[in-house]
PDB file of N, CA and C in Angstrom:
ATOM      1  N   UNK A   1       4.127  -6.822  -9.288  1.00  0.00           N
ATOM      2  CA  UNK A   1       5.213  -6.092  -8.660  1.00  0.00           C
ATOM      3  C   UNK A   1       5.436  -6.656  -7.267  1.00  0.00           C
ATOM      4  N   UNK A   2       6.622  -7.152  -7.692  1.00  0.00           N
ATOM      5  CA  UNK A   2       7.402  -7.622  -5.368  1.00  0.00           C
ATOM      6  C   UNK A   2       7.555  -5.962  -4.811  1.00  0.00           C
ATOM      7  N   UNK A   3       6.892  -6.074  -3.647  1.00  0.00           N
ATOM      8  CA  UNK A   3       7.641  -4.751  -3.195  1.00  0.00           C
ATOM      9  C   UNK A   3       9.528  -5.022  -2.731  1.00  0.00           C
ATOM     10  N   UNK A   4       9.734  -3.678  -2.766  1.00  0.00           N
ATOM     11  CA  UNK A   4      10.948  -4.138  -2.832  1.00  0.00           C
ATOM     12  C   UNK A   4      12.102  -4.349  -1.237  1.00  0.00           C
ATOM     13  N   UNK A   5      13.244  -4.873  -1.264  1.00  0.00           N
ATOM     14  CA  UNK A   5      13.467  -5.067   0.417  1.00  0.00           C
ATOM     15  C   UNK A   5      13.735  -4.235   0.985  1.00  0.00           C
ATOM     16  N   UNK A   6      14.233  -2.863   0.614  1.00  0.00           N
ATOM     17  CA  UNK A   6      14.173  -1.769   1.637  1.00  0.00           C
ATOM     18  C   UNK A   6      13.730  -0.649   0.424  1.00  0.00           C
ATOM     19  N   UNK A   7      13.344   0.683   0.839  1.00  0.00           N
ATOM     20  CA  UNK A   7      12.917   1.259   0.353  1.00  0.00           C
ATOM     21  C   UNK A   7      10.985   1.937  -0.013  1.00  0.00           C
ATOM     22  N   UNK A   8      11.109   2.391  -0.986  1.00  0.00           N
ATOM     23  CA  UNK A   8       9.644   2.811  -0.979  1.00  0.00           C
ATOM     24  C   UNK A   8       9.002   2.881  -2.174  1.00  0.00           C
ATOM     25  N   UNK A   9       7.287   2.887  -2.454  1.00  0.00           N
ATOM     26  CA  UNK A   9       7.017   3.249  -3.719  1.00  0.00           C
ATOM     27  C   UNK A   9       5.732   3.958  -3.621  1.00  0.00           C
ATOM     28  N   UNK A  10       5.858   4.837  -4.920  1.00  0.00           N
ATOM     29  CA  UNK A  10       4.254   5.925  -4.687  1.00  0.00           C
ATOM     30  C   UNK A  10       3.603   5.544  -6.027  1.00  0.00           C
ATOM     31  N   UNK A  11       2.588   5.103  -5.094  1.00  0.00           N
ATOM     32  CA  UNK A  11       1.199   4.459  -5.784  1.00  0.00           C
ATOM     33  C   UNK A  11      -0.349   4.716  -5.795  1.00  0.00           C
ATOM     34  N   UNK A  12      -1.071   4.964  -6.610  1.00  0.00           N
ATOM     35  CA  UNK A  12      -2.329   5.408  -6.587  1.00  0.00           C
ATOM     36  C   UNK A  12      -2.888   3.679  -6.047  1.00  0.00           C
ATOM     37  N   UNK A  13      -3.615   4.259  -5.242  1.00  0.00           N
ATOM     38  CA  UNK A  13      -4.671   3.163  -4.177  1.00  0.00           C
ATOM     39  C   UNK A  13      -6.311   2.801  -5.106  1.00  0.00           C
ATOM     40  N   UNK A  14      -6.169   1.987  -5.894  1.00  0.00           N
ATOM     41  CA  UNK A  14      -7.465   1.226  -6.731  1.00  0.00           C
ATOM     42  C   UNK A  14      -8.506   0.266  -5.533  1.00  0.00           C
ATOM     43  N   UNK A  15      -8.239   0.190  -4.758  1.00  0.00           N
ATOM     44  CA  UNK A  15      -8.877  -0.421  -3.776  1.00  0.00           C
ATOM     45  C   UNK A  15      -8.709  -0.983  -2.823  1.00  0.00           C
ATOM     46  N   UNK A  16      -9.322  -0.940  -1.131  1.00  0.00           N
ATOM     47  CA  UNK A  16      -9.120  -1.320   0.253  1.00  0.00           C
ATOM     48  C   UNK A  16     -10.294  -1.953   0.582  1.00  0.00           C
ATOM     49  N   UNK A  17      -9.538  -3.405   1.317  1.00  0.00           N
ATOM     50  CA  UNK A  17      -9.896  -4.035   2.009  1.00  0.00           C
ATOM     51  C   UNK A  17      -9.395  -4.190   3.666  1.00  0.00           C
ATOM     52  N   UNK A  18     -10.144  -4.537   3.972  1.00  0.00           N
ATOM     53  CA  UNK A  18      -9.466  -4.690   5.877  1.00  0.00           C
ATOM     54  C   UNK A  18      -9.879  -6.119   6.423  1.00  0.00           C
ATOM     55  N   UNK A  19      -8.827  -6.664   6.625  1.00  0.00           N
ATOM     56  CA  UNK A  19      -8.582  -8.364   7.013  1.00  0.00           C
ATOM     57  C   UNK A  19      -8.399  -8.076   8.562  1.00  0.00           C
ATOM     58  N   UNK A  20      -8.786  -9.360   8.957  1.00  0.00           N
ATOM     59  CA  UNK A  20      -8.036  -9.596  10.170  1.00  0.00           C
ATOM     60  C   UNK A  20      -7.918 -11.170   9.860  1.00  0.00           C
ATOM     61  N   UNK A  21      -6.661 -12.101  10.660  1.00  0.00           N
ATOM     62  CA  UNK A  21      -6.211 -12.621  11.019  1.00  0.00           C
ATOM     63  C   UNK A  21      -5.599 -12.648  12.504  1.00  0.00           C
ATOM     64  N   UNK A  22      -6.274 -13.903  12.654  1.00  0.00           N
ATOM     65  CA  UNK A  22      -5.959 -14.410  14.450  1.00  0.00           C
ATOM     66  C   UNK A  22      -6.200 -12.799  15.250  1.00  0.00           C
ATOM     67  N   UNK A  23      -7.217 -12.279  14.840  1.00  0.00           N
ATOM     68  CA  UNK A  23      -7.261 -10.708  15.962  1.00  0.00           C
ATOM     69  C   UNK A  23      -6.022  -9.738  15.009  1.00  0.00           C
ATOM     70  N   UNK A  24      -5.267  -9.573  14.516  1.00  0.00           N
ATOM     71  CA  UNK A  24      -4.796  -8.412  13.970  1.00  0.00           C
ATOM     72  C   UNK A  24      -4.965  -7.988  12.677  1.00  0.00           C
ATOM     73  N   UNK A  25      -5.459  -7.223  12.331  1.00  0.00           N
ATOM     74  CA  UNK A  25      -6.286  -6.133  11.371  1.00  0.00           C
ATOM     75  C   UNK A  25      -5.054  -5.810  10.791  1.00  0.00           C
ATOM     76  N   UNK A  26      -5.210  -6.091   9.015  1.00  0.00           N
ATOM     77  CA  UNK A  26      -4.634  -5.496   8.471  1.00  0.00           C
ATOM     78  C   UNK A  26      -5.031  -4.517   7.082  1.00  0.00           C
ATOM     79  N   UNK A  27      -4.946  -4.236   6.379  1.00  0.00           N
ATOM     80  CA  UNK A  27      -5.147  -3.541   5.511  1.00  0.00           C
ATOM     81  C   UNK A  27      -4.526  -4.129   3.696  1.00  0.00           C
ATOM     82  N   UNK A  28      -5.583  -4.606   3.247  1.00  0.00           N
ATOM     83  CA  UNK A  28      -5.114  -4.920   1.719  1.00  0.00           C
ATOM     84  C   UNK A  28      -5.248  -4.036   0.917  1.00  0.00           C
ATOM     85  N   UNK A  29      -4.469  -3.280  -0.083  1.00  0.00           N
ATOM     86  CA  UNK A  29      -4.449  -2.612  -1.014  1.00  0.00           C
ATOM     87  C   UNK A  29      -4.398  -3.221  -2.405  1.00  0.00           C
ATOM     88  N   UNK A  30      -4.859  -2.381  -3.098  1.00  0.00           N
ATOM     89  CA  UNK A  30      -4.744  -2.705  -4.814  1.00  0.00           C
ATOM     90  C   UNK A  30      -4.290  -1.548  -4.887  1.00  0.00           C
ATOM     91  N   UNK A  31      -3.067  -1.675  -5.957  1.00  0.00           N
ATOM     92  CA  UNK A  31      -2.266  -0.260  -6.089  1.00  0.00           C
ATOM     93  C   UNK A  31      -2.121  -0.371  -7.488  1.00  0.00           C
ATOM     94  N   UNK A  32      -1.059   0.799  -7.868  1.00  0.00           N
ATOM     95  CA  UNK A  32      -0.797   0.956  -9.489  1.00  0.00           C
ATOM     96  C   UNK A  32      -0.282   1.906  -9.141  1.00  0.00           C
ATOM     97  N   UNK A  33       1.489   1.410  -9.762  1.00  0.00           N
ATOM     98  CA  UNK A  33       2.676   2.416  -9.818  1.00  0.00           C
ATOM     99  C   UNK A  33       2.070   3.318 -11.322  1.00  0.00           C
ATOM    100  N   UNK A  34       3.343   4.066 -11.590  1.00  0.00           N
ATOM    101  CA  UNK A  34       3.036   5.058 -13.135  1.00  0.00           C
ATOM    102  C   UNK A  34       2.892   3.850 -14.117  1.00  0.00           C
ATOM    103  N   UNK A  35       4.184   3.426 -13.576  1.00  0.00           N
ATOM    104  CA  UNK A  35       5.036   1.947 -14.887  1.00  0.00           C
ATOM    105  C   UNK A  35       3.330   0.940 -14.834  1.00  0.00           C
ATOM    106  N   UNK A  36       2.852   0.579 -14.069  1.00  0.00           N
ATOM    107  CA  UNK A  36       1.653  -0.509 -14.205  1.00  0.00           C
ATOM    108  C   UNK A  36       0.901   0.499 -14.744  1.00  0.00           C
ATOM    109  N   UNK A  37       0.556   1.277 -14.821  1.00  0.00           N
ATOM    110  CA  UNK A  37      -0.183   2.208 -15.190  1.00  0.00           C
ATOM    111  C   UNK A  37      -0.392   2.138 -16.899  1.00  0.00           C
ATOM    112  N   UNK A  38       0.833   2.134 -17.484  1.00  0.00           N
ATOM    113  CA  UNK A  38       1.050   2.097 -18.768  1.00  0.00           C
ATOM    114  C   UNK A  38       0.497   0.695 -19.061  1.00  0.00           C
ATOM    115  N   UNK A  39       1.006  -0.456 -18.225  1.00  0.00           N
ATOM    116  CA  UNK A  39       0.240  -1.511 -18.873  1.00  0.00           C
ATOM    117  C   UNK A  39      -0.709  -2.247 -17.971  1.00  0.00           C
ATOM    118  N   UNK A  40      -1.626  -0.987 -18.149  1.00  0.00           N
ATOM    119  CA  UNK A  40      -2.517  -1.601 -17.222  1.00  0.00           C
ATOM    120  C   UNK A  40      -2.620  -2.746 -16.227  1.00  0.00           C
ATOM    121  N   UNK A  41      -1.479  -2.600 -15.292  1.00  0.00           N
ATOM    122  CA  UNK A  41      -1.304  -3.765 -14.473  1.00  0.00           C
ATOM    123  C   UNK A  41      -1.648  -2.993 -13.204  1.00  0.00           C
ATOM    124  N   UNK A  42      -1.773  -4.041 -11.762  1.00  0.00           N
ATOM    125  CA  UNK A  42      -1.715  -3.464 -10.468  1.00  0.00           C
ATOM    126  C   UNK A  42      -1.371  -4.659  -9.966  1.00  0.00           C
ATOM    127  N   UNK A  43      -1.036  -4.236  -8.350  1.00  0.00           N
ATOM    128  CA  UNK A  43      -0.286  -5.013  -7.298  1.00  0.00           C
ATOM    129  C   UNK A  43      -1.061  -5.206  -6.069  1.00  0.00           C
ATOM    130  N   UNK A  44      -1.429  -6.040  -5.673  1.00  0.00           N
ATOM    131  CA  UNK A  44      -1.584  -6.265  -4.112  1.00  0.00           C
ATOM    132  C   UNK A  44      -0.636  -6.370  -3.013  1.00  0.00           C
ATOM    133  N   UNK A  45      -0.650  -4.982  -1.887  1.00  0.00           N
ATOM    134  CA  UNK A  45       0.172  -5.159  -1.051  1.00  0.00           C
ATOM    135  C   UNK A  45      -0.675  -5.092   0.584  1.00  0.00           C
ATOM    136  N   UNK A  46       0.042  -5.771   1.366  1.00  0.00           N
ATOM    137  CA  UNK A  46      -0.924  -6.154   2.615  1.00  0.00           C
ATOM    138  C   UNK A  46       0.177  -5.277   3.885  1.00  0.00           C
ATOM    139  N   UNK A  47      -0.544  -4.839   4.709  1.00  0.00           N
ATOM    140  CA  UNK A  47       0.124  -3.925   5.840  1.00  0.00           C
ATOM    141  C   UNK A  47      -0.862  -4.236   7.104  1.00  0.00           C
ATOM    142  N   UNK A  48      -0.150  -4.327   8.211  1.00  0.00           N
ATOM    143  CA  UNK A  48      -0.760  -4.114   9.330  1.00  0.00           C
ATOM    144  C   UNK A  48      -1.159  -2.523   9.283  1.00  0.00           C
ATOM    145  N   UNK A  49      -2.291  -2.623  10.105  1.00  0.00           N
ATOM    146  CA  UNK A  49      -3.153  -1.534  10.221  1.00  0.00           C
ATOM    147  C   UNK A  49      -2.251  -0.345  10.978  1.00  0.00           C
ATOM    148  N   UNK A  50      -1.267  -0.639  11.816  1.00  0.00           N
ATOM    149  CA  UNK A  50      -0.885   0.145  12.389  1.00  0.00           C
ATOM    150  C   UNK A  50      -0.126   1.633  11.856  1.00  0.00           C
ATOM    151  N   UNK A  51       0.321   0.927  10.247  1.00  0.00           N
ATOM    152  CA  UNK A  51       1.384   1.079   9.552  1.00  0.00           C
ATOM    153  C   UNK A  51       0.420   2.419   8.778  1.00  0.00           C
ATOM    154  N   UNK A  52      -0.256   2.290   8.636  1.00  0.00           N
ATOM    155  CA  UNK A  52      -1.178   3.161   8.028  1.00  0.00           C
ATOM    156  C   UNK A  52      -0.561   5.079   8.745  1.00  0.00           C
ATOM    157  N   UNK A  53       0.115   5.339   9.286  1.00  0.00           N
ATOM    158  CA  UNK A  53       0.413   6.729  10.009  1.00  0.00           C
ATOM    159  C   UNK A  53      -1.264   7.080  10.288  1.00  0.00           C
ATOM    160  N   UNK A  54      -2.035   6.892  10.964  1.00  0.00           N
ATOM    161  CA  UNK A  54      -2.884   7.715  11.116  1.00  0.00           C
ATOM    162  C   UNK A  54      -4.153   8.346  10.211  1.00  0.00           C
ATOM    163  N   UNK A  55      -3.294   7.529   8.948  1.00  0.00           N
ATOM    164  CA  UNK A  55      -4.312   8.058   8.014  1.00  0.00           C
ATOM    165  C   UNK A  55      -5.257   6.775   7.934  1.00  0.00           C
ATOM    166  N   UNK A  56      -6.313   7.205   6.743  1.00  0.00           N
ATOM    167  CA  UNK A  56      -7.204   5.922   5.974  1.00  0.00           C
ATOM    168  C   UNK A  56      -7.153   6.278   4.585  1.00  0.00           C
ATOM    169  N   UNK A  57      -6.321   4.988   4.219  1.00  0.00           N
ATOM    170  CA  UNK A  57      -6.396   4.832   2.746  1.00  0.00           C
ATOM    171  C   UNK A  57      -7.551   5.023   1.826  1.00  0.00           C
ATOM    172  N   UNK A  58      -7.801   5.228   0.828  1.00  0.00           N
ATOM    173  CA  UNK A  58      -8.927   5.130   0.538  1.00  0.00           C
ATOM    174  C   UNK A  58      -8.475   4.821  -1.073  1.00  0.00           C
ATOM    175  N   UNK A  59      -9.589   4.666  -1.691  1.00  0.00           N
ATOM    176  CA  UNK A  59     -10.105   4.900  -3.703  1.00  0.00           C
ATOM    177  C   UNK A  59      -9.378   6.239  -3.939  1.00  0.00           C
ATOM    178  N   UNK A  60      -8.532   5.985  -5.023  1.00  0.00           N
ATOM    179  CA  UNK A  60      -8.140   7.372  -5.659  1.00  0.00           C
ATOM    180  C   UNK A  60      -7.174   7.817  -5.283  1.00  0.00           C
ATOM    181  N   UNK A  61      -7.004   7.904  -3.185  1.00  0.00           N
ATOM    182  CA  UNK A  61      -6.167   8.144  -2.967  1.00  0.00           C
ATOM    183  C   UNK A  61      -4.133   7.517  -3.155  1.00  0.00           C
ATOM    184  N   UNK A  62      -3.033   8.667  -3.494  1.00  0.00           N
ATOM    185  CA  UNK A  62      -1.764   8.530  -4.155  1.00  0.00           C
ATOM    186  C   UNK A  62      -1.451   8.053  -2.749  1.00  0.00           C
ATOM    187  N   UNK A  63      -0.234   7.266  -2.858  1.00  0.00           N
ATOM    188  CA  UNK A  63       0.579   7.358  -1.350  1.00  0.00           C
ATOM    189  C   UNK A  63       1.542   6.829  -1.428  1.00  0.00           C
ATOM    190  N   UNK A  64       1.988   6.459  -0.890  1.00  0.00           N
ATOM    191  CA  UNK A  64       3.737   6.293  -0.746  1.00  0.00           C
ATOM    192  C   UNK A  64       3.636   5.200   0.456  1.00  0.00           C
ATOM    193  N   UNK A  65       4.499   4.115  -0.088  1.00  0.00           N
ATOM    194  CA  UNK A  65       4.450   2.856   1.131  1.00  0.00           C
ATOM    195  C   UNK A  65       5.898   2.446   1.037  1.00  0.00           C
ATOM    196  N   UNK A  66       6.242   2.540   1.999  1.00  0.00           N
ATOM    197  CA  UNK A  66       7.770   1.924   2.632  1.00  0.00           C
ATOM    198  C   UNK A  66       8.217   0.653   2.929  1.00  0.00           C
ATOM    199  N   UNK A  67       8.960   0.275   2.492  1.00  0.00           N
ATOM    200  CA  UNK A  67       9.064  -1.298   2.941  1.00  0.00           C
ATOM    201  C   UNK A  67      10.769  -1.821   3.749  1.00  0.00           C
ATOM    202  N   UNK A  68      10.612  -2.748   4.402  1.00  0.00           N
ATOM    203  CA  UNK A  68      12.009  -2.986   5.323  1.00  0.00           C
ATOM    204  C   UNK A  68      12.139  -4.476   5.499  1.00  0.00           C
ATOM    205  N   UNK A  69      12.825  -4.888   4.631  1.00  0.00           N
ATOM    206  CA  UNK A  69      12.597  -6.675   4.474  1.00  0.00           C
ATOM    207  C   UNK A  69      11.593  -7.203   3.773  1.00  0.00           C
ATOM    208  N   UNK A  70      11.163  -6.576   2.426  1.00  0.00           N
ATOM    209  CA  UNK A  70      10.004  -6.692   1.871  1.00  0.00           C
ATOM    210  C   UNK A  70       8.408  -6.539   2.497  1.00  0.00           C
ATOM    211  N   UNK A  71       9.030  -6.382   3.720  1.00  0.00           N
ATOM    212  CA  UNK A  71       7.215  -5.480   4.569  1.00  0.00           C
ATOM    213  C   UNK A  71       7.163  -4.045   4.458  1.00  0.00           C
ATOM    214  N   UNK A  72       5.583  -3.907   4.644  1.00  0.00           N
ATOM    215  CA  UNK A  72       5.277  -3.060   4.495  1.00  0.00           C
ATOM    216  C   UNK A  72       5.480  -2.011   5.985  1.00  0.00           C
ATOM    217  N   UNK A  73       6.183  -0.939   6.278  1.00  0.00           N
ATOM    218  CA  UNK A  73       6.767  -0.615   7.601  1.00  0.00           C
ATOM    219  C   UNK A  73       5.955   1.052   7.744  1.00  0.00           C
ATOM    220  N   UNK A  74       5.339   1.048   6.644  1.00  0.00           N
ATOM    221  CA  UNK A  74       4.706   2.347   7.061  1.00  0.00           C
ATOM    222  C   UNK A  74       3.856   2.724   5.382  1.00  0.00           C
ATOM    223  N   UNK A  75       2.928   3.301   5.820  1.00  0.00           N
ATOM    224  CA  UNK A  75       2.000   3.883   4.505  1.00  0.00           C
ATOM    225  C   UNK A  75       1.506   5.635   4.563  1.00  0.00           C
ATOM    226  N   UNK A  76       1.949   6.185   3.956  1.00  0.00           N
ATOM    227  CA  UNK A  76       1.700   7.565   4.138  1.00  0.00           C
ATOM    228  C   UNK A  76       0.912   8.495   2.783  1.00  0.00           C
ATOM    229  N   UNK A  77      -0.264   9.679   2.737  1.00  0.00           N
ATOM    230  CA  UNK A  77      -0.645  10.124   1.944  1.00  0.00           C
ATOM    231  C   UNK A  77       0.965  10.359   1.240  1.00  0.00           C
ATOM    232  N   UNK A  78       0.592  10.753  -0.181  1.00  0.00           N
ATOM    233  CA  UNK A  78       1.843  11.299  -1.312  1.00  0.00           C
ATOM    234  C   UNK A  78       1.012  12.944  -1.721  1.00  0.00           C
ATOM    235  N   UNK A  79      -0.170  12.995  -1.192  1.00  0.00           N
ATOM    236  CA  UNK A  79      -1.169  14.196  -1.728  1.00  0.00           C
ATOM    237  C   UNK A  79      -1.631  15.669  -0.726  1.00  0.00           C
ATOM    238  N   UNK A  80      -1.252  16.250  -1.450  1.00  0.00           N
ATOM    239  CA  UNK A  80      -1.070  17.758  -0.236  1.00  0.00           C
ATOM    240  C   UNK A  80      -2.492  18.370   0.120  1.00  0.00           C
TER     241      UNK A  80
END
C-alpha cells in the first residue's frame, strides 16, 4: 500500500521501530488496513517522530495516520 497524497488511513500498528537519520528520529511502522487484513498483507510507513501527537505507538495499537504529499503529517490513536 502507497500511502495516499492527501488524506488519511486507520490502521492496526503490527510493529515499531525508531530510526534516526543524520540526528532526526523517526518512527517506522508495520501496519494493516481491514482490506490487507483479508489478504494477509501489511505496509511500512515511516514518520518523523514529531508527527506522532504526543502519543506512542505501540503493538496492537489502531490509529489513524494522515498524509499531505504522500508524507506522513500526523499519527493519532483511532481507540477510545
Amino acid at each position: 500500500m502507497a500511502g495516499p497524497i492527501t488524506g488519511s488511513v486507520r490502521a492496526k500498528v503490527l510493529a515499531v521501530e525508531h530510526t534516526s537519520i543524520h540526528g532526526d528520529v523517526y518512527v517506522d511502522l508495520l501496519i494493516q488496513t481491514t482490506d490487507q487484513n483479508t489478504n494477509n498483507e501489511a505496509s511500512r510507513v515511516r514518520a518523523p517522530v514529531h508527527a506522532c501527537a504526543g502519543m506512542r505507538p505501540q503493538v496492537g495499537l489502531v490509529v489513524t495516520i494522515e498524509f499531505l504529499m504522500g508524507q506522513v503529517t500526523r499519527i493519532v490513536s483511532s481507540q477510545a
